[in-house]
Protein backbone atom coordinates (compact mmCIF):
# COMPACT_ATOMS: atom_id res chain seq x y z
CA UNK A 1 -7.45 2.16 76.78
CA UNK A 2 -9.90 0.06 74.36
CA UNK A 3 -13.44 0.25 75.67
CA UNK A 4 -15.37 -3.32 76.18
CA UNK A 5 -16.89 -2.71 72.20
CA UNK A 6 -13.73 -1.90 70.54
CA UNK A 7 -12.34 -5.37 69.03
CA UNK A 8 -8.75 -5.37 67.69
CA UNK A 9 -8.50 -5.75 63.68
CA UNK A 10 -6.20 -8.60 62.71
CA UNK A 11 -3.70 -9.15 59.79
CA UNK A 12 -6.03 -12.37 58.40
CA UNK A 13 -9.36 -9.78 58.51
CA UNK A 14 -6.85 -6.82 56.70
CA UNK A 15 -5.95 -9.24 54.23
CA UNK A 16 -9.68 -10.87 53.65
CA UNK A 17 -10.80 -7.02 53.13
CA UNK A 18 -7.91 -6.49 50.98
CA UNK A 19 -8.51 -9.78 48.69
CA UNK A 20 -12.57 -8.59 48.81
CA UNK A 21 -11.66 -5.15 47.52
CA UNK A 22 -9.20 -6.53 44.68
CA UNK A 23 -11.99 -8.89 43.64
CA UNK A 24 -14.63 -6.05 43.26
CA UNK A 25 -12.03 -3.82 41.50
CA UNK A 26 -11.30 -6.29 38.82
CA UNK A 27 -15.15 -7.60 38.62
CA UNK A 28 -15.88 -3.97 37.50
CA UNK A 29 -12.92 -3.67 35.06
CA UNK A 30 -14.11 -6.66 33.61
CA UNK A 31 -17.34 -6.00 33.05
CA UNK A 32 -16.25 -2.41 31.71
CA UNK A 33 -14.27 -4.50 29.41
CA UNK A 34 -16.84 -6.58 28.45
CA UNK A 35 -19.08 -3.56 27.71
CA UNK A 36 -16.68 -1.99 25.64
CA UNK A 37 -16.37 -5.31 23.59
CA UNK A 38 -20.61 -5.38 23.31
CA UNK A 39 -20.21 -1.50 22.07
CA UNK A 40 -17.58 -2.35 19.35
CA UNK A 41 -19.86 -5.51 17.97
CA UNK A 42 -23.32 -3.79 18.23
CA UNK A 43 -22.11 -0.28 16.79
CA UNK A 44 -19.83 -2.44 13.93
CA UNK A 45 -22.87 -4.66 13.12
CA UNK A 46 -25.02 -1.81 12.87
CA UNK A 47 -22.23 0.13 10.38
CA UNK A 48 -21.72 -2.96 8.29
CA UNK A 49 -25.91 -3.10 7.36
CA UNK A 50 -26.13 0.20 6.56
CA UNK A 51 -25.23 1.04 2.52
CA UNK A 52 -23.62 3.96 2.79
CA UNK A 53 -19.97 5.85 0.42
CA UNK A 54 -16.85 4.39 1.71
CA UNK A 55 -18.79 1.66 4.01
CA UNK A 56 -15.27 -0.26 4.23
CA UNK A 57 -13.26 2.99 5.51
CA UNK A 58 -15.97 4.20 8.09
CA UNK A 59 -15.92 0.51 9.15
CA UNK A 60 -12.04 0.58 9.58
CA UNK A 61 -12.31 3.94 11.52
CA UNK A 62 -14.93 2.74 14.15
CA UNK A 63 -12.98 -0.44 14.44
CA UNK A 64 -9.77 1.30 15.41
CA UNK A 65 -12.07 3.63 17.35
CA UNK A 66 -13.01 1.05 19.45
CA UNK A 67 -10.23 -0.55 19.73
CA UNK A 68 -8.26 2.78 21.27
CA UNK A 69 -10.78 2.94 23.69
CA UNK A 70 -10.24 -0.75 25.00
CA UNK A 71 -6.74 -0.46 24.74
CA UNK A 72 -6.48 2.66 26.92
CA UNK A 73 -8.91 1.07 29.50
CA UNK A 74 -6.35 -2.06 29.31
CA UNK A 75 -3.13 0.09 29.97
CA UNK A 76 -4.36 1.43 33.09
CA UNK A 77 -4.74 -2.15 34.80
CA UNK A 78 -2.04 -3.58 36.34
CA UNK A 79 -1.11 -7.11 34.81
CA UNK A 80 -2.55 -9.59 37.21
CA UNK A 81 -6.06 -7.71 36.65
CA UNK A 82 -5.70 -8.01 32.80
CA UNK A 83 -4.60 -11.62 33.23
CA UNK A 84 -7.96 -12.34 35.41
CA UNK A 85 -9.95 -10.99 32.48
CA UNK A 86 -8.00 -13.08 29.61
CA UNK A 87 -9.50 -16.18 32.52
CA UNK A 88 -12.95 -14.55 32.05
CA UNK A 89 -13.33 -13.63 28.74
CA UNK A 90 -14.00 -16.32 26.41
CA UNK A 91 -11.76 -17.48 23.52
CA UNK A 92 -12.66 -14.80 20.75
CA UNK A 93 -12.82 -12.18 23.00
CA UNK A 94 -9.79 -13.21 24.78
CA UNK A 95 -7.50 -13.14 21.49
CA UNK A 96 -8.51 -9.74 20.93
CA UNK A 97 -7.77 -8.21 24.22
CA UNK A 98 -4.38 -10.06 24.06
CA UNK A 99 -3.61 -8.79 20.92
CA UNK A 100 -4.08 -4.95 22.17
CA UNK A 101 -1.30 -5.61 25.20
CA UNK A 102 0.92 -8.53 23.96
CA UNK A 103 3.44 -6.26 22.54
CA UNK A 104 3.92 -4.08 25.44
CA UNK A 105 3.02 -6.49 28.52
CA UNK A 106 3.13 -9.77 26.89
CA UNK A 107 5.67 -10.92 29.51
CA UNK A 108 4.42 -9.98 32.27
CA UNK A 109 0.68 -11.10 31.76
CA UNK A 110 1.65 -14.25 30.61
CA UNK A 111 3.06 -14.68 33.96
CA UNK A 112 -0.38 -14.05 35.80
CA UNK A 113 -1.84 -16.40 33.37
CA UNK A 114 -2.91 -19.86 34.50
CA UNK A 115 -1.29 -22.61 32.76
CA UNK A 116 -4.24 -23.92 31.00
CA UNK A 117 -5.11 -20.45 29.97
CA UNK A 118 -1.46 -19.74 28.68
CA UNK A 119 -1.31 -23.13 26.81
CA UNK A 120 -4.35 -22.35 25.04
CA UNK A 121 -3.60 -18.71 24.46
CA UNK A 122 -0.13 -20.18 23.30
CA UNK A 123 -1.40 -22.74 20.72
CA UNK A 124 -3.95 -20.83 19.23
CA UNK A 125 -1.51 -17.73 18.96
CA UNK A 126 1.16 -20.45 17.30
CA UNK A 127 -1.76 -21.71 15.00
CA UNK A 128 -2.42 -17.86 13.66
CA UNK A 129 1.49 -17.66 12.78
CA UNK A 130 1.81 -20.86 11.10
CA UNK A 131 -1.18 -19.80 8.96
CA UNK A 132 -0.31 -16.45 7.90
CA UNK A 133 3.77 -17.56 7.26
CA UNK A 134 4.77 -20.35 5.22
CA UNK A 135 8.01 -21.96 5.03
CA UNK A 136 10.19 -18.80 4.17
CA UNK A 137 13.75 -20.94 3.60
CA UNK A 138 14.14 -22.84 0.62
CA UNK A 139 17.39 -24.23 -0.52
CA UNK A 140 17.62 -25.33 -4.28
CA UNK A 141 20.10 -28.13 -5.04
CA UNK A 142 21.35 -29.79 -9.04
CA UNK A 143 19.77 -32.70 -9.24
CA UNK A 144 20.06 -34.17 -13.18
CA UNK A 145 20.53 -30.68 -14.44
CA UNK A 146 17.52 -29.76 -12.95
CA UNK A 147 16.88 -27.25 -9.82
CA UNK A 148 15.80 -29.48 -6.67
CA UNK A 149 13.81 -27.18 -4.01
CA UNK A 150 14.18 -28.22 -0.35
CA UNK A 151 11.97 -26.57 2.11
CA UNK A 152 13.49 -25.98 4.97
CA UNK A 153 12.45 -26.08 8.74
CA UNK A 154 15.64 -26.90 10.63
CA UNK A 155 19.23 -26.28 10.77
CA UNK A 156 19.40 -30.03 10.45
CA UNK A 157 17.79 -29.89 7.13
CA UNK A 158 19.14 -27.32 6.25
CA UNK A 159 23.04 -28.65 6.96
CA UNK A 160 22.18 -31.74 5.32
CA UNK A 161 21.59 -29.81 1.75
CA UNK A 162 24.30 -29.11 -0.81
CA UNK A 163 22.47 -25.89 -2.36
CA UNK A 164 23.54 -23.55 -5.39
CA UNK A 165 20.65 -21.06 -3.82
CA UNK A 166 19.46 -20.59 -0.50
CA UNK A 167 16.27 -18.00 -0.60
CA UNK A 168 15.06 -16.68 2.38
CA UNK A 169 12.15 -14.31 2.71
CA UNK A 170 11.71 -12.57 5.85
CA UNK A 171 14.55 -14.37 7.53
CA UNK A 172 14.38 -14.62 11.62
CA UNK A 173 16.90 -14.44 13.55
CA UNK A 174 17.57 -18.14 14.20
CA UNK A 175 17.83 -18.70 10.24
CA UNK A 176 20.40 -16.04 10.00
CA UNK A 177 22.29 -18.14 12.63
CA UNK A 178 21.64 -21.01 10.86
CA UNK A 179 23.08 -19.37 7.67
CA UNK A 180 25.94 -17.87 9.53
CA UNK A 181 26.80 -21.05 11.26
CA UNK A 182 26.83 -23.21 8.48
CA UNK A 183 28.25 -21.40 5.55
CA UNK A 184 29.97 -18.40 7.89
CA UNK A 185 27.81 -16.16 6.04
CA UNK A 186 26.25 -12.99 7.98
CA UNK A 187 23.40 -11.97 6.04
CA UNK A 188 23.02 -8.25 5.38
CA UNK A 189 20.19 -6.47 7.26
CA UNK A 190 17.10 -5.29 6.05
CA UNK A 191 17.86 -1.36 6.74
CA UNK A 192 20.93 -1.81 4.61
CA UNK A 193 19.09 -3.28 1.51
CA UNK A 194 17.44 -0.11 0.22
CA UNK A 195 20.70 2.15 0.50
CA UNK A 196 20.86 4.25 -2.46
CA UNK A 197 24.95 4.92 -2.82
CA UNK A 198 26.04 2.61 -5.70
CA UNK A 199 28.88 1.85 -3.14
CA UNK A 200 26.62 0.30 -0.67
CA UNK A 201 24.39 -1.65 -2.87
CA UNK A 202 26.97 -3.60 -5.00
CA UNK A 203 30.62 -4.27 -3.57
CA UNK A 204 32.71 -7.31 -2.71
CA UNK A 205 34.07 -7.83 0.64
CA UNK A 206 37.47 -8.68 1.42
CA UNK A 207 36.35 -11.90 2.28
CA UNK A 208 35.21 -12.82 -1.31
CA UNK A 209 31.70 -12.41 -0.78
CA UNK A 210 29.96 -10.44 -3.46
CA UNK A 211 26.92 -8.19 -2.50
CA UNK A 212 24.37 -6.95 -4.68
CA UNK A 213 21.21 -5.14 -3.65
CA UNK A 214 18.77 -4.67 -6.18
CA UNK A 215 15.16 -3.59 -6.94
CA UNK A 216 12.85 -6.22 -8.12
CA UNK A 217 9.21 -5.12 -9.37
CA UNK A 218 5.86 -6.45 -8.22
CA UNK A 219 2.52 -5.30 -10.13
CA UNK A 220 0.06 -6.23 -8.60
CA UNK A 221 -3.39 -5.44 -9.41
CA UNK A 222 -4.48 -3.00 -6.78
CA UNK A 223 -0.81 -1.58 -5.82
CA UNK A 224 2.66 -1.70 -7.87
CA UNK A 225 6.22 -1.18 -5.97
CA UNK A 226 9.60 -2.17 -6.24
CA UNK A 227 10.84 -4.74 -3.61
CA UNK A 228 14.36 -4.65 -2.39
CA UNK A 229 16.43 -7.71 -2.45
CA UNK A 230 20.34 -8.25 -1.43
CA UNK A 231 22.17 -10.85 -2.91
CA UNK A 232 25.20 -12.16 -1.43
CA UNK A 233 27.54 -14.48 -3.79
CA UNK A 234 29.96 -16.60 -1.11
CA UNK A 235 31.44 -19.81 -2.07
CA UNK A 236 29.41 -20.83 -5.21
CA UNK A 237 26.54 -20.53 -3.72
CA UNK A 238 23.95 -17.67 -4.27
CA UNK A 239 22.05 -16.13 -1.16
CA UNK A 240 19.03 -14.19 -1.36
CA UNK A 241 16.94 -12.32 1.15
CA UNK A 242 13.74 -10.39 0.68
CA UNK A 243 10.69 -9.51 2.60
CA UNK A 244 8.20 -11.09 0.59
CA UNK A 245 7.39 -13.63 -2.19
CA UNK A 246 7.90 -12.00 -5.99
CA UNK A 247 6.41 -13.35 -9.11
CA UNK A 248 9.64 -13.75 -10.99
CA UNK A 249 11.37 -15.58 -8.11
CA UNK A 250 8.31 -18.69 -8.99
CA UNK A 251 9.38 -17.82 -12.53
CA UNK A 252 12.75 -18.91 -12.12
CA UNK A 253 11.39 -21.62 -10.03
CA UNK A 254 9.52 -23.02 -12.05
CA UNK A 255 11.83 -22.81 -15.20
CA UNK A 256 15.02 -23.87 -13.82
CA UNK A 257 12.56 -27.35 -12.33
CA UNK A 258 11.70 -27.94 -15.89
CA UNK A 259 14.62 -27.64 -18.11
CA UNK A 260 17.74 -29.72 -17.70
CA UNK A 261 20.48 -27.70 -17.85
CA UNK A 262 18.95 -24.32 -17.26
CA UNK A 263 21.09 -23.07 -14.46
CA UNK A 264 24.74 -24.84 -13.55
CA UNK A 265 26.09 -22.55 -10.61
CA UNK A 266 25.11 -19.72 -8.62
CA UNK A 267 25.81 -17.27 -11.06
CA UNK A 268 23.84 -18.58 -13.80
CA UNK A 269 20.30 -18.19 -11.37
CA UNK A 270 21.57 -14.49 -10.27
CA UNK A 271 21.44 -14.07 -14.37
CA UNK A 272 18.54 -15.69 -14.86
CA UNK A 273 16.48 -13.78 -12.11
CA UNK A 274 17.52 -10.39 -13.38
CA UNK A 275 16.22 -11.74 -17.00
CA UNK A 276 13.34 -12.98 -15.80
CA UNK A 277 12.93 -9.15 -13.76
CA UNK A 278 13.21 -7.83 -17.67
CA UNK A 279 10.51 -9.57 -19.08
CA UNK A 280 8.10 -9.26 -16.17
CA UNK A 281 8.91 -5.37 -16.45
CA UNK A 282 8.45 -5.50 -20.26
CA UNK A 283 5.04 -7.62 -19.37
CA UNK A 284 3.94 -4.74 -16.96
CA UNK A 285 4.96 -2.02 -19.75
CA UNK A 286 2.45 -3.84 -22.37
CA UNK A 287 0.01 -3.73 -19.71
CA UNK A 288 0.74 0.16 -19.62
CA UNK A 289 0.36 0.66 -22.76
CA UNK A 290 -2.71 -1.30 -23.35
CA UNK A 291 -4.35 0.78 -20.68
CA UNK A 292 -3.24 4.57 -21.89
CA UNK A 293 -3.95 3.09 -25.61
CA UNK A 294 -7.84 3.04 -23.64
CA UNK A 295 -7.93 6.01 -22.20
CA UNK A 296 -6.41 7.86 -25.40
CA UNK A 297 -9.80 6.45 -27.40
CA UNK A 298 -11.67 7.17 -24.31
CA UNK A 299 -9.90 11.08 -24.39
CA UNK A 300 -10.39 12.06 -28.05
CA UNK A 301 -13.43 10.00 -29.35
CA UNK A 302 -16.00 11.73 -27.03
CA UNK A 303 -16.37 15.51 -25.06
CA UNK A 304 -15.31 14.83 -21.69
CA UNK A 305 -16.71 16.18 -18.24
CA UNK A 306 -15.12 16.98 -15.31
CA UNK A 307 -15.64 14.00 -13.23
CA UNK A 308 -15.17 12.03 -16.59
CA UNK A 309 -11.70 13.96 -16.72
CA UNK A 310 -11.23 13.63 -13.27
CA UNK A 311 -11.31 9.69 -13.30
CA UNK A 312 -9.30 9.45 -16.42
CA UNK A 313 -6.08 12.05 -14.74
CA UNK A 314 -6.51 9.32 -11.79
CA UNK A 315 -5.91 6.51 -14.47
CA UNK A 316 -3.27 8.33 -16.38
CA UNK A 317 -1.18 9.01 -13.08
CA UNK A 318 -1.38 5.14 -11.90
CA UNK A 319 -0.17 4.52 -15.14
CA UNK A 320 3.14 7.08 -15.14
CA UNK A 321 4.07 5.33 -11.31
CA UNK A 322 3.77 2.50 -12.85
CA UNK A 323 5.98 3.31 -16.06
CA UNK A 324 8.27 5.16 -13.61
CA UNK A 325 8.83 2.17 -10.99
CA UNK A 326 9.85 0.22 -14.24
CA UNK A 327 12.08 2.63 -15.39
CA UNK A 328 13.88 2.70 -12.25
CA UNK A 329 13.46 -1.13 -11.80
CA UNK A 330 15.39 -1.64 -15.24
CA UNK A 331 17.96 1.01 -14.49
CA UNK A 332 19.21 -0.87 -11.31
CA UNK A 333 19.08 -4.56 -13.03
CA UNK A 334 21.54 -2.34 -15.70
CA UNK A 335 23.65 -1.01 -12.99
CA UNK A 336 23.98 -4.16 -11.05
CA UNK A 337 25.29 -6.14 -14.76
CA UNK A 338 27.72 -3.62 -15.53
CA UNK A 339 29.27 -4.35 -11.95
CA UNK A 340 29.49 -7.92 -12.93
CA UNK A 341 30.70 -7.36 -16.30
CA UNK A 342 33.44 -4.74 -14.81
CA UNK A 343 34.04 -6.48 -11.78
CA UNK A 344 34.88 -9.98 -14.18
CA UNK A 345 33.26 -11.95 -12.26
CA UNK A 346 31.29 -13.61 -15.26
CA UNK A 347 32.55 -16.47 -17.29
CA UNK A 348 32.47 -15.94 -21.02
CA UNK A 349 29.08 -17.79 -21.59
CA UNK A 350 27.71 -15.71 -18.60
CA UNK A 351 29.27 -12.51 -19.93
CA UNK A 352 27.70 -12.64 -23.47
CA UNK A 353 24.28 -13.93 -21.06
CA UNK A 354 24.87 -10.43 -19.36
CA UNK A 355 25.15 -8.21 -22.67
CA UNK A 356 22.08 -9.67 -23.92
CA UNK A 357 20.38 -8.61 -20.95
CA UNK A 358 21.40 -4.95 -20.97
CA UNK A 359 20.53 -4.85 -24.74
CA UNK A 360 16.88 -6.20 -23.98
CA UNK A 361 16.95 -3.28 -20.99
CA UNK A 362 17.87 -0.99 -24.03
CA UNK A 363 14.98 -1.24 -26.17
CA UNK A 364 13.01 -1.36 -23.12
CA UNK A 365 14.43 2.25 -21.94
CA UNK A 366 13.52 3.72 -24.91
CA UNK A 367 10.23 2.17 -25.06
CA UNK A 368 9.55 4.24 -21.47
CA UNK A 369 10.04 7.14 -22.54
CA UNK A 370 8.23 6.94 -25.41
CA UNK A 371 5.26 6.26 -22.77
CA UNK A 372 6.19 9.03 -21.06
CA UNK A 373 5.32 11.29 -24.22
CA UNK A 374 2.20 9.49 -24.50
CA UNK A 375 1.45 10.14 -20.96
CA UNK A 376 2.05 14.22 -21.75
CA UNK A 377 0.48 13.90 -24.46
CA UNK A 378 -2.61 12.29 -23.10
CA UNK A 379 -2.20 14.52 -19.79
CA UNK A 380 -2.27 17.83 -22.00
CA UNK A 381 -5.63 16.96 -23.55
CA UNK A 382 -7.53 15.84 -20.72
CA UNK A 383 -6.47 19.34 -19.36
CA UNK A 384 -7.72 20.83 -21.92
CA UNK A 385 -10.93 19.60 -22.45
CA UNK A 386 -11.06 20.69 -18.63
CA UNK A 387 -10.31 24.90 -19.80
CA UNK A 388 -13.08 24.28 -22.47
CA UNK A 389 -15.54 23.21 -20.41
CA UNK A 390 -14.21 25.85 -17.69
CA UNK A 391 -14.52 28.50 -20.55
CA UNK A 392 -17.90 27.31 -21.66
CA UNK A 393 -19.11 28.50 -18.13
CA UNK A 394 -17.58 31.72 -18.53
CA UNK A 395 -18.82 31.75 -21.46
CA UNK A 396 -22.54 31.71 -20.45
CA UNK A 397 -21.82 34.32 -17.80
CA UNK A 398 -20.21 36.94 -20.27
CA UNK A 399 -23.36 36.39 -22.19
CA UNK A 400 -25.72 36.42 -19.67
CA UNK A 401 -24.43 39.82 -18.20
CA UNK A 402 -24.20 41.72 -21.79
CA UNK A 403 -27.81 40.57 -22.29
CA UNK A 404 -28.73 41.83 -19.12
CA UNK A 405 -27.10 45.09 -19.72
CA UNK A 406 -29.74 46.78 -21.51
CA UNK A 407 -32.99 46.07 -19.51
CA UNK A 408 -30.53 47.59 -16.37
CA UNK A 409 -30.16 50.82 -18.73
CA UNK A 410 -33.67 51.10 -19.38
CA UNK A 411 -34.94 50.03 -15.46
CA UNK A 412 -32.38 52.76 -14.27
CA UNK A 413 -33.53 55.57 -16.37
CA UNK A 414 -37.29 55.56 -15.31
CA UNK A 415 -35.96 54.96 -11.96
CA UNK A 416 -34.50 58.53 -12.15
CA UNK A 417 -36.35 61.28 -9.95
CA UNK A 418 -37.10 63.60 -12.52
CA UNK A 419 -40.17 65.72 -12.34
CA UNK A 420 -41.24 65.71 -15.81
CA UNK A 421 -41.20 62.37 -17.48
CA UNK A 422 -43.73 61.50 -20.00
CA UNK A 423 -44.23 58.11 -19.63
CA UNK A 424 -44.56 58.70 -15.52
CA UNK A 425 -48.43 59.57 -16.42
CA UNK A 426 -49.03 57.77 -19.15
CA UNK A 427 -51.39 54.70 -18.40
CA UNK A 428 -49.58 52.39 -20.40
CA UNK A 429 -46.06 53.46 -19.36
CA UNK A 430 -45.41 49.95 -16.62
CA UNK A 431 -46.47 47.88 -19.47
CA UNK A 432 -44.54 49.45 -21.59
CA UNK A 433 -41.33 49.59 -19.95
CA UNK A 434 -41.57 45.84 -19.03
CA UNK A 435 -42.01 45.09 -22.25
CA UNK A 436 -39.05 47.40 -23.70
CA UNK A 437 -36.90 45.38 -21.52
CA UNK A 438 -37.81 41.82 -22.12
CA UNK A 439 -37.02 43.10 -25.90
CA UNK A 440 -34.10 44.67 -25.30
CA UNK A 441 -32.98 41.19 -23.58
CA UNK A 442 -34.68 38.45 -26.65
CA UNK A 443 -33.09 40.92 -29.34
CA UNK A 444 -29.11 40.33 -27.96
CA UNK A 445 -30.01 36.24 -27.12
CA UNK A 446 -31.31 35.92 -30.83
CA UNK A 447 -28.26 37.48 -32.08
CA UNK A 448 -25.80 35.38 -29.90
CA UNK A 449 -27.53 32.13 -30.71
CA UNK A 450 -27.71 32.96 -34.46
CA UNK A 451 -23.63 33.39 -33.90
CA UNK A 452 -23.78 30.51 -32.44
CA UNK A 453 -22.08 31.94 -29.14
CA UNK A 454 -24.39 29.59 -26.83
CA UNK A 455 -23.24 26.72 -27.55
């Protein structure tokens, strides 16, 4: 039985204590939040005053520091408590605390969200994207002789067109649809772009489409790679798909806008891009040139140092990726021609078009590897002013310790324990001894030096 002060507990007070003690939990997580952020802005302020080697990398590592540490605090709350604190946080903050669990719980905390918040979270999210990506589907129509582009930004427009070329950079998956649904086309992957067997990268299908995956280059000033990029042939009309913009896709642009008559059919831009990947490669080998033809007058006018040879070794490897990513670029533009030319899929204007391009990839093949001698070349002498100077420091120590050897000959023999040595009690003898070795060291030093041997 209940005495007179016990008072029965019911469901509304269990659920009032429950809602209280789900409040207080997620008041502390988001001030521990909140206090994490203040800890990543006060320690990153204080990193970015100081002047210190490699301020940008110790700035990168105490960002992602931080950022760990609020993103492990953030997986342990369930999603309705990380929801509250994208409500609580304000709009900065907010972004950045989305952007740590959007990939893994975006779902599910957009669900928790309040509409206002998720419409604002939404649009400025949807702002960020249409900033960083522009219009990555273009389709290129003759118009007088002349290449038309069309940006497109719906299967509408893009139905509407009546393109030669359709370029697509980074295509989603809706634009493959698009593509697929208007010209029956399924665009190869990306995974199946870079495939190295000649029989994956160019082949025709029994459908008539003709693939061709090939290597583009893009030197840039701070990094230099090739880029892959498939090219698909289907009805007359030339597809390609990349993952990012290349200098001698504008090139082409640009030319084919200018000059009536430049390009007639898809064919005759697949042509032109590969000559316009030779001359930006032949470009890029000038540039290589010009640079070892720098550090060969910076190599054998003057005596190098070590961290003089150091920094020149760095320059002379960026240049041999560099001369080696062309190589290879100009080897694949020659492979995928000769499938053209073998395959006979070139009319006889476009064939001779062809030839000339492998004969300009001739002259520059051989003009690689003559860099590559000139890279030995240059990578053999920097080495070896490296053993000199390596040698000059043995050098000093060989001489040093045969100098030295005497003074230990004489110091040793009055250090014997013999009971009858003159010079023991002679008043004189300390003096003298000193002074027998300090000769016995100036005499070998004069002779070295007047060989020359300390230099």
């Amino acid at each position: 039985m209940m005495s007179p002060n016990d008072h029965p507990t019911s469901p509304e007070n269990n659920a009032s204590a429950d809602d209280t003690h789900r409040l207080a939990e997620v008041q502390d997580s988001l001030r521990e939040v909140q206090v994490l952020l203040a800890q990543q802005k006060r320690v990153e302020n204080l990193v970015h005053r100081q002047d210190m080697p490699r301020q940008e990398l110790i700035e990168t590592m105490v960002h992602k520091q931080h950022l760990s540490a609020l993103r492990d605090k953030l997986t342990q709350m369930p999603p309705a408590d990380v929801a509250r604190i994208l409500e609580a946080l304000p709009q900065d903050e907010s972004l950045l605390v989305w952007d740590l669990v959007a990939s893994d719980r975006g779902a599910e905390i957009l669900d928790e969200l309040s509409d206002a918040v998720r419409e604002t979270l939404a649009a400025t999210v949807a702002m960020q994207i249409s900033r960083r990506k522009p219009i990555m589907l273009n389709a290129f129509e003759l118009h007088n002789g002349r290449l038309r582009q069309i940006p497109v930004e719906s299967r509408a427009e893009l139905a509407a067109t009546q393109p030669i070329w359709v370029d697509l950079i980074a295509p989603s998956t809706e634009e493959r649809t698009w593509i697929k649904e208007i010209f029956g086309l399924k665009l190869p992957e990306t995974d199946d772009i870079s495939d190295l067997e000649e029989s994956a990268r160019f082949y025709i299908e029994e459908s008539g489409e003709t693939h061709l995956h090939s290597d583009f280059l893009l030197d840039k000033a701070d990094e230099s790679r090739n880029v892959a990029v498939a090219f698909v042939l289907h009805q007359n009309i030339l597809f390609s798909v990349r993952d990012e913009e290349l200098p001698v896709f504008r090139l082409q642009r640009l030319r084919a806008r200018i000059q009536p008559g430049y390009v007639s059919e898809g064919k005759d831009v697949l042509l032109d891009l590969y000559a316009a990947d030779v001359e930006y490669s032949a470009d890029a080998l000038e540039d290589v040139y010009a640079a070892l033809e720098a550090v060969g007058r910076k190599v054998l006018s003057t005596n190098v140092t070590d961290t003089e040879a150091a920094s020149i070794l760095a320059d002379i490897a960026k240049e041999e990726d560099l001369n080696g990513r062309i190589r290879r670029n100009v080897l694949d533009t020659r492979r995928a021609l000769s499938f053209l030319i073998r395959g006979r899929l070139l009319a006889p204007n476009q064939h001779e078009d062809a030839r000339q391009i492998l004969r300009d990839i001739e002259s520059l093949d051989g003009h690689t590897a003559f860099i590559f001698n000139k890279i030995n070349f240059l990578m053999d002498a920097v080495v070896g002013f490296i053993n000199i100077n390596q040698n000059k420091i043995i050098k000093i120590f060989s001489v040093a310790s045969v100098a030295l050897l005497p003074p230990t000959l004489i110091a040793s023999i009055y250090g014997m324990n013999f009971k009858f040595m003159p010079e023991l009690d002679w008043t004189y003898g300390y003096v003298y001894s000193i002074a027998l070795m300090v000769i016995s060291v100036a005499v070998p030093f004069a002779v070295f030096r007047k060989k020359g041997w300390l230099r």
